[in-house]
N, C-alpha and C. Protein backbone atom coordinates (compact mmCIF):
# COMPACT_ATOMS: atom_id res chain seq x y z
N UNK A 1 27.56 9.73 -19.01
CA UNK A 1 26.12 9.87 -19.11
C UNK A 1 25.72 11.22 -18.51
N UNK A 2 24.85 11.89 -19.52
CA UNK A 2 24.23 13.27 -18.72
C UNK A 2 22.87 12.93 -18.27
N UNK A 3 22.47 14.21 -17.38
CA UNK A 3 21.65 13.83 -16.47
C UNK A 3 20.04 13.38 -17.59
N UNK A 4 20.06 14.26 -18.88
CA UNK A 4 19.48 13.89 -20.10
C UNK A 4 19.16 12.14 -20.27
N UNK A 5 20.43 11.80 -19.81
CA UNK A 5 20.53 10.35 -20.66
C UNK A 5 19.63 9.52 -19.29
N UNK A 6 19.46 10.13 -18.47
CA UNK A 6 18.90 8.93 -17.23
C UNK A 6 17.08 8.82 -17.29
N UNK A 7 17.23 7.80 -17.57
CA UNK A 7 15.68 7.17 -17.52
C UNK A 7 15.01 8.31 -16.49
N UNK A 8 13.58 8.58 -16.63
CA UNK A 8 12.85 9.47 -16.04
C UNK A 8 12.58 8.47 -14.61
N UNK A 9 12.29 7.03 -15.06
CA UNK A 9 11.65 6.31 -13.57
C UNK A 9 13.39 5.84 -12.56
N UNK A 10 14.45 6.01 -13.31
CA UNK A 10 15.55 5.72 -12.34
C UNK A 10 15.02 7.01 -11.33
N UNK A 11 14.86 8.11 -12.09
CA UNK A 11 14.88 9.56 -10.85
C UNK A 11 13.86 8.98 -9.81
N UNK A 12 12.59 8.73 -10.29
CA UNK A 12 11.07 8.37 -9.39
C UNK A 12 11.89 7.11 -8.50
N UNK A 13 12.27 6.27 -8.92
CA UNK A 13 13.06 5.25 -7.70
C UNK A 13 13.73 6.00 -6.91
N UNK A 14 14.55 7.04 -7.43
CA UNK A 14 15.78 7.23 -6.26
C UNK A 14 14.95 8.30 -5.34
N UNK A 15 13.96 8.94 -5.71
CA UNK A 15 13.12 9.92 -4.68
C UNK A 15 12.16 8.90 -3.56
N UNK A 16 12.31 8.05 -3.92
CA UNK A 16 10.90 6.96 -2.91
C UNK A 16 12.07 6.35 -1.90
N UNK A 17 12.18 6.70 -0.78
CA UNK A 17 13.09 5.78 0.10
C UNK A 17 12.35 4.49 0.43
N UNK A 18 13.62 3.67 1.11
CA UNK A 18 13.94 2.13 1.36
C UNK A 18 13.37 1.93 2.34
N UNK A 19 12.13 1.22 2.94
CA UNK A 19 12.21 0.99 4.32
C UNK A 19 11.64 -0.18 4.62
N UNK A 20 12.58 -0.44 5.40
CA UNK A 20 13.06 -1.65 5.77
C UNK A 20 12.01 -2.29 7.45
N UNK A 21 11.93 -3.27 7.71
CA UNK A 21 11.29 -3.63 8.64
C UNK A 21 11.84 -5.05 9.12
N UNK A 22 10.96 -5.62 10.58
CA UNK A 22 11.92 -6.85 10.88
C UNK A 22 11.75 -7.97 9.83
N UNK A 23 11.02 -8.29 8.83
CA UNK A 23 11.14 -8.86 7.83
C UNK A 23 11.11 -8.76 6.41
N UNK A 24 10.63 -7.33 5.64
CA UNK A 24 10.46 -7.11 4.88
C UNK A 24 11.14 -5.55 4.21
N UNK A 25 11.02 -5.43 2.89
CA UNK A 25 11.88 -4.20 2.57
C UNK A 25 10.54 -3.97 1.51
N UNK A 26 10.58 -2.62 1.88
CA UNK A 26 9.35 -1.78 1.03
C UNK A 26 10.09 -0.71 -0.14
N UNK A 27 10.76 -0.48 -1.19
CA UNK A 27 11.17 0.06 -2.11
C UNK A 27 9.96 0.32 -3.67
N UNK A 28 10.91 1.40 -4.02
CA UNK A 28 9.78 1.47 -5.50
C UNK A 28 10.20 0.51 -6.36
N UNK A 29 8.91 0.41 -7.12
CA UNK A 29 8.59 -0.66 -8.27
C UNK A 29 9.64 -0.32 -9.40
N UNK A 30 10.27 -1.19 -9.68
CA UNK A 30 10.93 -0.63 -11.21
C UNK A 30 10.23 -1.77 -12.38
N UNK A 31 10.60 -1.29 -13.47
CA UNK A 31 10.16 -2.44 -14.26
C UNK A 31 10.71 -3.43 -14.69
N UNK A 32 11.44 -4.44 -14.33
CA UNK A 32 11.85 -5.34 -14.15
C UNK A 32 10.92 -6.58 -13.13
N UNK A 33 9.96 -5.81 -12.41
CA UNK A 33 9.20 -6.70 -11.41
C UNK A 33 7.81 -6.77 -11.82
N UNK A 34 7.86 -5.71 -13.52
CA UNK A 34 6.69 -6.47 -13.80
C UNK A 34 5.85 -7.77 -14.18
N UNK A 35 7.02 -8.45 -14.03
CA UNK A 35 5.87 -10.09 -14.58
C UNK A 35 5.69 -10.33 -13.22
N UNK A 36 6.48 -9.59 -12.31
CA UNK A 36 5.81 -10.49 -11.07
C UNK A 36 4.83 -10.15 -10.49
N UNK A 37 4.24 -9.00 -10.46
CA UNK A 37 3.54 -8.00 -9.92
C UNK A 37 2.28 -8.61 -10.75
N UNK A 38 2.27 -8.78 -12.18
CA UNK A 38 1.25 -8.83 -12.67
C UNK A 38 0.79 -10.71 -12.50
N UNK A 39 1.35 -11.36 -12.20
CA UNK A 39 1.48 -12.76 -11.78
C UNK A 39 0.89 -12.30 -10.19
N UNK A 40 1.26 -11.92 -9.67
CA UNK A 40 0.72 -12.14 -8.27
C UNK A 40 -0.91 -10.78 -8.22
N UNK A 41 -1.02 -10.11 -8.56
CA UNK A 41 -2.21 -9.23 -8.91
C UNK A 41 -3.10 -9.53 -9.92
N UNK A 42 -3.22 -10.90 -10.73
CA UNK A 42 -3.86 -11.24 -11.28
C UNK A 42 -4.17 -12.60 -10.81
N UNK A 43 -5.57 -12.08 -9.53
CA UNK A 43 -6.14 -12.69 -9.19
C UNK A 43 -6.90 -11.78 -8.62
N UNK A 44 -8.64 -12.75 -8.85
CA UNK A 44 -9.53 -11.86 -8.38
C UNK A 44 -10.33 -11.47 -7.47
N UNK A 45 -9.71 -12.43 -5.92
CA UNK A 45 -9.67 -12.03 -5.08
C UNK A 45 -9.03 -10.73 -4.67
N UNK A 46 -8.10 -10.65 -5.28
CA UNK A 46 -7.27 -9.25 -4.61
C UNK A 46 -8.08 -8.11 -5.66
N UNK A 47 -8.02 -8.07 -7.25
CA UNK A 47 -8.99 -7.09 -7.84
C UNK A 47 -10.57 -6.78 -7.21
N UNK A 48 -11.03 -7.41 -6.62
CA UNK A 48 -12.33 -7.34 -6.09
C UNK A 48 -12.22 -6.44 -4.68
N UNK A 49 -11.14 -6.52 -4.46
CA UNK A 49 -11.30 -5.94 -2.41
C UNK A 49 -10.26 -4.40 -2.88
N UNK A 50 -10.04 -4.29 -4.39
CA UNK A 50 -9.22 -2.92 -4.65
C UNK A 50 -9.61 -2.07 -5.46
N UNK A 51 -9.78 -0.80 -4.69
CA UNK A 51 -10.78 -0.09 -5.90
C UNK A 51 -9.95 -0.20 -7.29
N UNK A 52 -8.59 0.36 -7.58
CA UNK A 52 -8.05 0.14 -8.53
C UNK A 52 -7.77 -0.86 -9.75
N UNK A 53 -7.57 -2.17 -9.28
CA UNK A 53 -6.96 -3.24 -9.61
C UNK A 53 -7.54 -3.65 -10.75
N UNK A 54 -7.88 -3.64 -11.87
CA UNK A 54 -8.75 -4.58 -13.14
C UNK A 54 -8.26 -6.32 -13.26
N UNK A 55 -9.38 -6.90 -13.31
CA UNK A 55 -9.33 -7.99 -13.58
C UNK A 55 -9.89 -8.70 -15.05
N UNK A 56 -9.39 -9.37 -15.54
CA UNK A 56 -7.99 -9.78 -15.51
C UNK A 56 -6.85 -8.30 -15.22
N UNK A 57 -5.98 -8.59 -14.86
CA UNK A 57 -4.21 -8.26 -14.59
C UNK A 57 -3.09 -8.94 -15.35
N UNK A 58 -3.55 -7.82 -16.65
CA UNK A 58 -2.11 -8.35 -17.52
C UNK A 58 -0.59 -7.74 -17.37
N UNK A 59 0.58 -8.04 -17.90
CA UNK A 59 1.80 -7.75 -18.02
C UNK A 59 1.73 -6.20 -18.53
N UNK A 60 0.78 -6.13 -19.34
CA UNK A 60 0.97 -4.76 -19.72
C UNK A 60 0.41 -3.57 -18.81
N UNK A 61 -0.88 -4.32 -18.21
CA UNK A 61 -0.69 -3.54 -16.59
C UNK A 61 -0.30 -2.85 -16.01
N UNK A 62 0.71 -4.35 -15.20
CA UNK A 62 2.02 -4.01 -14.39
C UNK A 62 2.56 -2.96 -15.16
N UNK A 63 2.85 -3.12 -16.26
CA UNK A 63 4.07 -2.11 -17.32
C UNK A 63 3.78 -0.67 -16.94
N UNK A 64 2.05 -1.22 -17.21
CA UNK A 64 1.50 0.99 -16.68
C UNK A 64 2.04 0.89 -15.57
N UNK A 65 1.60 0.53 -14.60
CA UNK A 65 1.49 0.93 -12.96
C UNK A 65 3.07 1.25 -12.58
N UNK A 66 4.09 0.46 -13.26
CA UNK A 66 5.46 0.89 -13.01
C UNK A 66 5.69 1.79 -13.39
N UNK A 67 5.63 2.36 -14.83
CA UNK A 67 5.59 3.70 -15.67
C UNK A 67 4.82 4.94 -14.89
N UNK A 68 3.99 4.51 -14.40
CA UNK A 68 2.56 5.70 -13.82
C UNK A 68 2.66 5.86 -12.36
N UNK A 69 2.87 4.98 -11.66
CA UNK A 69 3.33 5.06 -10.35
C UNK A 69 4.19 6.16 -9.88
N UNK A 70 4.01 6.82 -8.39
CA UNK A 70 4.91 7.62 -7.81
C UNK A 70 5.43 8.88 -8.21
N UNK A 71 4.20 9.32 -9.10
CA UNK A 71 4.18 10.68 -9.69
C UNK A 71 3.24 11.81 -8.93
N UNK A 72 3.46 12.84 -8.50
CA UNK A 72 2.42 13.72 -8.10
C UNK A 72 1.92 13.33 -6.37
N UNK A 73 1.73 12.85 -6.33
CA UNK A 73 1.00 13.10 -4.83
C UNK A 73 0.77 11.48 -4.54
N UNK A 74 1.45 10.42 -4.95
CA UNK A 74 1.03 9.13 -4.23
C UNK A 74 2.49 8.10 -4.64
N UNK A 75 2.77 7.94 -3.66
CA UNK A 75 4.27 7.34 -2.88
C UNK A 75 3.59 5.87 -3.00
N UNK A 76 4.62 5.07 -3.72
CA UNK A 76 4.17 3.22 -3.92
C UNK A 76 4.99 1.94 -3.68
N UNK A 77 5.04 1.63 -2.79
CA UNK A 77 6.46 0.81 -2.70
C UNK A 77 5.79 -0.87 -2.69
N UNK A 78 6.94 -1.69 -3.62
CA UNK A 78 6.79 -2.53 -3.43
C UNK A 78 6.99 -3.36 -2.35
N UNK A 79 6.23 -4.37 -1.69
CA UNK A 79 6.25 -5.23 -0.22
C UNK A 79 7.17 -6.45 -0.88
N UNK A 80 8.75 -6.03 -0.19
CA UNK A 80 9.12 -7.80 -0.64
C UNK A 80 9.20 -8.29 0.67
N UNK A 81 10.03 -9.65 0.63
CA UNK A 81 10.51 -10.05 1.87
C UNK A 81 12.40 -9.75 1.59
N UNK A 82 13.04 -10.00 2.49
CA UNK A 82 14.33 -10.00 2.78
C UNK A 82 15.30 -10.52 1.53
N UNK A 83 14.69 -11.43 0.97
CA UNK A 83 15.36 -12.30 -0.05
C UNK A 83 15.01 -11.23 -1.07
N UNK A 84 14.05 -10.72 -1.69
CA UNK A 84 14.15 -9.61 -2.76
C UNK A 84 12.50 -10.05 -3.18
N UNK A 85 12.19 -11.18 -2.90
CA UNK A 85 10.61 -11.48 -3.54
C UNK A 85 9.73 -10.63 -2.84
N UNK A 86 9.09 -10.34 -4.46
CA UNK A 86 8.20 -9.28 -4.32
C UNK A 86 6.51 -10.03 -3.80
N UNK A 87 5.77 -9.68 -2.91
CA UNK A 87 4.78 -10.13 -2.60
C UNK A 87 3.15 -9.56 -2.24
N UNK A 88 4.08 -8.05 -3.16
CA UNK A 88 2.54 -7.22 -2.51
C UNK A 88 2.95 -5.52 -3.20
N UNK A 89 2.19 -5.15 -2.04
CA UNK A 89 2.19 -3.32 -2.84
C UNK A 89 1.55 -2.81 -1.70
N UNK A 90 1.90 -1.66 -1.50
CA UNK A 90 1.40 -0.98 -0.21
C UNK A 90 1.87 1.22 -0.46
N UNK A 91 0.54 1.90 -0.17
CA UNK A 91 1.51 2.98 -0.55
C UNK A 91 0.33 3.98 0.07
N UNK A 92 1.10 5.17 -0.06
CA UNK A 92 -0.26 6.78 0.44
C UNK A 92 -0.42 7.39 -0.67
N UNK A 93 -1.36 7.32 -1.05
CA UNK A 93 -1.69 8.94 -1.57
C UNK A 93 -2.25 10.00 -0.96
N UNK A 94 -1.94 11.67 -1.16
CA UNK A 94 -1.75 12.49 -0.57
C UNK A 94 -2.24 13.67 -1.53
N UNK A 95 -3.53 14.28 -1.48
CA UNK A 95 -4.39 15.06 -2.05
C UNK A 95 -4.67 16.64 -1.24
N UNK A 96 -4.05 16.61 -0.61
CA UNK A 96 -4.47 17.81 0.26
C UNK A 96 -5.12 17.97 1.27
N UNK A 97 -6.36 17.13 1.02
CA UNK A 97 -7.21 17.40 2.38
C UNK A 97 -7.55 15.86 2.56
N UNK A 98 -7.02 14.54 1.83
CA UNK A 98 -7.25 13.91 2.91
C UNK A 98 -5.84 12.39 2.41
N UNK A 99 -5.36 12.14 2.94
CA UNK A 99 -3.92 11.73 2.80
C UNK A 99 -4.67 9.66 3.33
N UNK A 100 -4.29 8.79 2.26
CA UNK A 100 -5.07 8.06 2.07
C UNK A 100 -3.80 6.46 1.79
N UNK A 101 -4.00 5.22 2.54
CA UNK A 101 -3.06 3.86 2.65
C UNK A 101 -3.89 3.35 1.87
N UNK A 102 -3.06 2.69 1.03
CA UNK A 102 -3.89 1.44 0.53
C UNK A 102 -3.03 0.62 -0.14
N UNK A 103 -3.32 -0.98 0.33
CA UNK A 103 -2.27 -2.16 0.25
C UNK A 103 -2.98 -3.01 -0.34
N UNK A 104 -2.00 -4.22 -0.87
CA UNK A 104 -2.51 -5.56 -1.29
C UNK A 104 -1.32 -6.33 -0.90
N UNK A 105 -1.88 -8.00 -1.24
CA UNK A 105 -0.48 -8.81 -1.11
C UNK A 105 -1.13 -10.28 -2.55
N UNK A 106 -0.10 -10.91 -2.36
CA UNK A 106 -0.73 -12.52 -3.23
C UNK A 106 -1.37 -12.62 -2.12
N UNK A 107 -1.62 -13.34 -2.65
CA UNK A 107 -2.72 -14.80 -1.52
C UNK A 107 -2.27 -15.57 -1.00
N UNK A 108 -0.54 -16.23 -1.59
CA UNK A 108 -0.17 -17.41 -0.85
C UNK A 108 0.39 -16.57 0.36
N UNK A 109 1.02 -15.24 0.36
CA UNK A 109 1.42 -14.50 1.39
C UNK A 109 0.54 -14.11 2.68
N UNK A 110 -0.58 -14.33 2.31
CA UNK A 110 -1.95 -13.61 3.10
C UNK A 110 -2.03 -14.56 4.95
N UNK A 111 -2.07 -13.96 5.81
CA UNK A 111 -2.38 -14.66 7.31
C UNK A 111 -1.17 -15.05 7.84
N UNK A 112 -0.26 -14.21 7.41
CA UNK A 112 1.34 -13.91 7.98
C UNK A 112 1.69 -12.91 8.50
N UNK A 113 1.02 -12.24 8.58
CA UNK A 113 1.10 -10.85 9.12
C UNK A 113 2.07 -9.57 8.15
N UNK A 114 2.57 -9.98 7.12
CA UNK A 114 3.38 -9.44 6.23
C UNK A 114 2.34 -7.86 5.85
N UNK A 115 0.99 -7.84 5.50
CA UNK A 115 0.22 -6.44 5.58
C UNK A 115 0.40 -5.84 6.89
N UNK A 116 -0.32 -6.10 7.94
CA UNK A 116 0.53 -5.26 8.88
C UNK A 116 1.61 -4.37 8.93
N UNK A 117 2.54 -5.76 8.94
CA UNK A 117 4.31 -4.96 8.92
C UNK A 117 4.49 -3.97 8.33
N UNK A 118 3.69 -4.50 6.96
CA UNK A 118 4.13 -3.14 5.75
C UNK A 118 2.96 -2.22 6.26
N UNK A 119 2.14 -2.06 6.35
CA UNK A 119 1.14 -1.06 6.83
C UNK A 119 1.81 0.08 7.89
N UNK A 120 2.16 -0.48 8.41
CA UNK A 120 3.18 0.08 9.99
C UNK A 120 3.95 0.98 9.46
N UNK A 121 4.78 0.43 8.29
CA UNK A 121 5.63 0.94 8.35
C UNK A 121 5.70 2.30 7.31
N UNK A 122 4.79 2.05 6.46
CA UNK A 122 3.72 3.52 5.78
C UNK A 122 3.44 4.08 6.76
N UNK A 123 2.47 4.20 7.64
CA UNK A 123 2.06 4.82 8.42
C UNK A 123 3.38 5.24 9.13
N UNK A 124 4.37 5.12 9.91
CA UNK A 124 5.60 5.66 10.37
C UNK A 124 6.02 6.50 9.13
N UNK A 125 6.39 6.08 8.43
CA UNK A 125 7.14 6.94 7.11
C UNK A 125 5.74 8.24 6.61
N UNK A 126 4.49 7.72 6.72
CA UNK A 126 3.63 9.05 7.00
C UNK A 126 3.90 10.61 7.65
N UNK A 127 3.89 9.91 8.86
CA UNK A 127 3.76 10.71 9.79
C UNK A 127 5.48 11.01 10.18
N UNK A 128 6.16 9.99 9.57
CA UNK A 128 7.59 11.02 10.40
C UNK A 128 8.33 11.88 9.01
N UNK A 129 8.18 11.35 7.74
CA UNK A 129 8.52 12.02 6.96
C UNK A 129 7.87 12.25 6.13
N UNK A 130 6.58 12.19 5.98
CA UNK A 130 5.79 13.01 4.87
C UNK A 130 4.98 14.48 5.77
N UNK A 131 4.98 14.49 7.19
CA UNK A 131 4.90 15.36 7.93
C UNK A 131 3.14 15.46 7.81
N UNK A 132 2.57 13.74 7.80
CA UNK A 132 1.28 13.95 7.68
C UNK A 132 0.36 14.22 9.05
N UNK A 133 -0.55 14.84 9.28
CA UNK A 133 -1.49 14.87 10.48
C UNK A 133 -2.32 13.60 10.89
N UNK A 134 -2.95 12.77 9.66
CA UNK A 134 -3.78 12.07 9.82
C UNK A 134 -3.78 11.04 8.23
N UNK A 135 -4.34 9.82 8.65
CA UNK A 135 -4.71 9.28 7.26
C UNK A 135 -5.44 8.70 7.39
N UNK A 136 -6.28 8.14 6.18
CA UNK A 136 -7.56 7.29 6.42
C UNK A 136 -7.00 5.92 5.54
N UNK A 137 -8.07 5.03 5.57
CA UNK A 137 -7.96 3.99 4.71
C UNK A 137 -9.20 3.49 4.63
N UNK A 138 -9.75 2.12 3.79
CA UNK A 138 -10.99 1.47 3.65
C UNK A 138 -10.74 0.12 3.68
N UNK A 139 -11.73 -0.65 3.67
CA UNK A 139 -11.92 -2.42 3.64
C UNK A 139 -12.84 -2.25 3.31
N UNK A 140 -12.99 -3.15 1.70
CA UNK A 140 -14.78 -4.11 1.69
C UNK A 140 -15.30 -4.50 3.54
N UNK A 141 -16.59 -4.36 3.34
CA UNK A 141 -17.23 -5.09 4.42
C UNK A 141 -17.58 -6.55 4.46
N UNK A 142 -16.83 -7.06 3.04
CA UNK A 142 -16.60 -8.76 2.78
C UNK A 142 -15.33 -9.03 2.81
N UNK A 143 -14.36 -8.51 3.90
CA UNK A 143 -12.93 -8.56 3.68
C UNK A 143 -12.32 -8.24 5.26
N UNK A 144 -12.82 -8.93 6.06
CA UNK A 144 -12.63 -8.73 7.45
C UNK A 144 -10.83 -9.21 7.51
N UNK A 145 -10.23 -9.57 7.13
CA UNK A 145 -8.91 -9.70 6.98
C UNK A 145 -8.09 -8.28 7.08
N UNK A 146 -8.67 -7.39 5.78
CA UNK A 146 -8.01 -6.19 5.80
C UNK A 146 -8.68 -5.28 6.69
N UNK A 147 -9.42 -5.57 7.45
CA UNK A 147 -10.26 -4.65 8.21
C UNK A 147 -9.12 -4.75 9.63
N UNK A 148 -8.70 -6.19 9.84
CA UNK A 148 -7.89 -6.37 10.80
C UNK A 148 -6.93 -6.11 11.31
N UNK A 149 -6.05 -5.88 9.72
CA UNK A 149 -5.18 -5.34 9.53
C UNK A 149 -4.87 -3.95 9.97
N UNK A 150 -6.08 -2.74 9.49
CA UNK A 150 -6.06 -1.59 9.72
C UNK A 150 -6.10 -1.33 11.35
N UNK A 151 -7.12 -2.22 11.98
CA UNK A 151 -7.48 -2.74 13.38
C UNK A 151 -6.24 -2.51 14.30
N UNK A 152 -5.01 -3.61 13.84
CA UNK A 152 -4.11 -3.63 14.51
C UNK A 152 -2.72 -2.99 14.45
N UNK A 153 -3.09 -1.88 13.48
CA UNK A 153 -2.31 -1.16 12.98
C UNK A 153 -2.82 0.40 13.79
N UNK A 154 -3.68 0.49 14.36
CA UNK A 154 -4.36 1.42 15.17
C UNK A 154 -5.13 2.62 14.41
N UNK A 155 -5.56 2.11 13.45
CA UNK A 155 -6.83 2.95 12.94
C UNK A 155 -8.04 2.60 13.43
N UNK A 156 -9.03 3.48 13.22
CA UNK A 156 -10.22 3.59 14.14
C UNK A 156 -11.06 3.76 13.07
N UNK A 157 -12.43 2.74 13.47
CA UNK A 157 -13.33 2.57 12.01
C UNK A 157 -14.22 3.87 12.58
N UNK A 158 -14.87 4.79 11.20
CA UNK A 158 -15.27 6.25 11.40
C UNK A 158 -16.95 5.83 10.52
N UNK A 159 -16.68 5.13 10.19
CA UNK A 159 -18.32 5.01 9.34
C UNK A 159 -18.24 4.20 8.04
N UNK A 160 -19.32 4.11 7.33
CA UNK A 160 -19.11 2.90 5.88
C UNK A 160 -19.49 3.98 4.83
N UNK A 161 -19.28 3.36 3.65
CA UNK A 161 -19.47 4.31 2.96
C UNK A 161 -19.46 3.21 1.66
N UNK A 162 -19.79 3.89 0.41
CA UNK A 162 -19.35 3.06 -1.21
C UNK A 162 -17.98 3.64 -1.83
N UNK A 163 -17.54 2.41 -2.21
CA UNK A 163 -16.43 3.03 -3.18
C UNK A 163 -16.41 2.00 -4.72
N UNK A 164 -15.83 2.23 -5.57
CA UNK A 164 -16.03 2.36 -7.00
C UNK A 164 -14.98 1.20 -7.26
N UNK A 165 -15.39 -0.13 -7.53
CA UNK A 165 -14.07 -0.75 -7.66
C UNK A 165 -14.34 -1.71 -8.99
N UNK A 166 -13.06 -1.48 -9.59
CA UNK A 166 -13.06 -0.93 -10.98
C UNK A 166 -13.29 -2.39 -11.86
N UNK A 167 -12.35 -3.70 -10.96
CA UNK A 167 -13.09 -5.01 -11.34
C UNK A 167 -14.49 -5.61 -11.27
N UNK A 168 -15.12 -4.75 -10.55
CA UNK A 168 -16.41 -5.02 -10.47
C UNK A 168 -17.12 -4.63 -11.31
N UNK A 169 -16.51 -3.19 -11.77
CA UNK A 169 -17.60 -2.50 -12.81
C UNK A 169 -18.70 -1.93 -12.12
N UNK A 170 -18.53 -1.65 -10.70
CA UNK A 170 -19.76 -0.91 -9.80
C UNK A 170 -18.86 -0.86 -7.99
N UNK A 171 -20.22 -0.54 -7.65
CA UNK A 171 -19.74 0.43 -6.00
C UNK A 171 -20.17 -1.02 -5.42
N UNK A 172 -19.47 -0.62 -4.49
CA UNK A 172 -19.36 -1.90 -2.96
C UNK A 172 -19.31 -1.11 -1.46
N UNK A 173 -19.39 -1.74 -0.70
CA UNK A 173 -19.76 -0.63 1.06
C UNK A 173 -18.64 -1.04 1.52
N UNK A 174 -18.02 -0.20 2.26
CA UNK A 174 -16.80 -0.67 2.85
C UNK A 174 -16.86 0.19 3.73
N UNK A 175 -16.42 -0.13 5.47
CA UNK A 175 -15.91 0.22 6.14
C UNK A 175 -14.47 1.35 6.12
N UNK A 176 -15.08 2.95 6.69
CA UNK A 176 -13.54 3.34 6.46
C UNK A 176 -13.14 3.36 8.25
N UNK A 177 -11.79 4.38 7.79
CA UNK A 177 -10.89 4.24 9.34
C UNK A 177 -10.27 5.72 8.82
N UNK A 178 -9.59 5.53 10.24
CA UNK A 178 -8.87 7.03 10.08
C UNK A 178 -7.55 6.48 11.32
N UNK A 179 -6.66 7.12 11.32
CA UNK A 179 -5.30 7.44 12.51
C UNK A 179 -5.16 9.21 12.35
N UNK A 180 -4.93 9.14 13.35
CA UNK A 180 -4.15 10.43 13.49
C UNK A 180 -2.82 10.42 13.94
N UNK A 181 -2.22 11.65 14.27
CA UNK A 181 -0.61 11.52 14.79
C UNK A 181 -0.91 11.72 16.22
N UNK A 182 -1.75 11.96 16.70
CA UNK A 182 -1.62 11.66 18.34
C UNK A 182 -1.83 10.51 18.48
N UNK A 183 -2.44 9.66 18.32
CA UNK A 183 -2.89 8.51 18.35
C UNK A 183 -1.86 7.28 17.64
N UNK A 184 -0.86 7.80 16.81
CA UNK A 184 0.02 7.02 16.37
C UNK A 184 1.16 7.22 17.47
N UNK A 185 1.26 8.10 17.82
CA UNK A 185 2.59 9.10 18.95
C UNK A 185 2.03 7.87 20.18
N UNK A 186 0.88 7.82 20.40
CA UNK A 186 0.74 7.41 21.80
C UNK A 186 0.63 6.17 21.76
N UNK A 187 0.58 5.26 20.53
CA UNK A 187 0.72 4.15 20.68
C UNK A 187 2.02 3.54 20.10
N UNK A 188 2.95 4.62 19.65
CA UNK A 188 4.65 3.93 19.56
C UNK A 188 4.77 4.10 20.77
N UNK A 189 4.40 5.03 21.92
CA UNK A 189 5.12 5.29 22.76
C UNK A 189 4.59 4.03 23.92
N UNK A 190 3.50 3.37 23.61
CA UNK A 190 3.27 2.05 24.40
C UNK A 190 3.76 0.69 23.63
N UNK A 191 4.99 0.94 22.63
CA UNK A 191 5.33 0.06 21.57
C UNK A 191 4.00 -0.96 21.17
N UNK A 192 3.17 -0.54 21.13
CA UNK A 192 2.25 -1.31 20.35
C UNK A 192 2.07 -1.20 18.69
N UNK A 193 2.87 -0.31 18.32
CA UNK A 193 3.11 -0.30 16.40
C UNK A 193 4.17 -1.38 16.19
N UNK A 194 4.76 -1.72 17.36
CA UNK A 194 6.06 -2.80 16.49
C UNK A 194 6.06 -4.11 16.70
N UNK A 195 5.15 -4.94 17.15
CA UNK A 195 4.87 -6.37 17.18
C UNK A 195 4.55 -6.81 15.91
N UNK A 196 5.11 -7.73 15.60
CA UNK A 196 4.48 -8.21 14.05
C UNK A 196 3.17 -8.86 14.74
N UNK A 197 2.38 -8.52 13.65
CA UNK A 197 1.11 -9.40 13.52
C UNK A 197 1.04 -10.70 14.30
């Protein structure tokens, strides 16, 4: 096989590293995990709290988001657990001037602390190998769950604002946040990034 013959998204997998945590493994999406992705993201609790997400969430979806994913400036890894089940999505995008987390999970996964973990562990892979300064993120202000998340992950809420979310078909207020790398530095160094939830 020449390098011709290799699928364009085998390359996009092998550029997204593995990272691993005390319960979960964060890797890129291939397409093979699209029925699951689109089975667990088609629901509209999770389309409603994501600017992205359309609801309904069909198979053909997933199909884009695997195909379209992890091109250009935004890194996407799927959230499994240990066993290989996939249970979520978590990833940065990275624009220049402002370098940006944003996660989901199912629902039956939700109040396990499994966002966290994976949150953590973006944010580490941020800042130790994407060589970021700072990142922000958002929560609906009807979604105190993910607000908590960001909370205990040591972002700091900076003001509210609207954002555009796409199952809705209109803007919603959401709380944003921000971290920086001093502030991430000084709280590995009081191990407070590595408690699970």
């Amino acid at each position: 096989m020449t390098l011709l013959e290799i699928p364009a998204e085998t390359f996009r997998e092998a550029s997204i590293p593995v990272l691993e945590t005390e319960r979960l493994i964060l890797r890129a999406p291939r397409l093979e995990d699209a029925k699951t992705i689109a089975m667990l993201a088609n629901d509209r609790r999770i389309a409603e709290n994501t600017a992205r997400i359309p609801h309904p969430y069909k198979l053909a979806d997933a199909r884009d988001f695997v195909a379209t994913v992890n091109l250009a400036s935004e890194t996407v890894f799927l959230v499994t657990l240990a066993n290989e089940t996939v249970i979520g999505a978590c990833g940065i995008t990275q624009d220049g001037k402002a370098n940006e987390i944003g996660y989901w999970l199912g629902a039956r996964h939700w109040g396990k602390g499994y966002a966290t973990e994976a949150v953590r562990a973006v944010i580490d892979h941020a800042f130790t190998d994407l060589d970021c300064e700072a990142l922000q993120s958002a929560a609906r202000v009807t979604n105190p769950a993910s607000r908590r998340v960001l909370e205990k992950c040591g972002f700091q809420w900076t003001g509210v604002g609207l954002i555009r979310i796409r199952a809705l078909n209109s803007s919603a207020p959401i709380d944003r946040f921000r971290i920086d790398r001093g502030l991430w530095a000084s709280l590995k160094s009081w191990g407070k990034m590595h408690r699970v939830a």
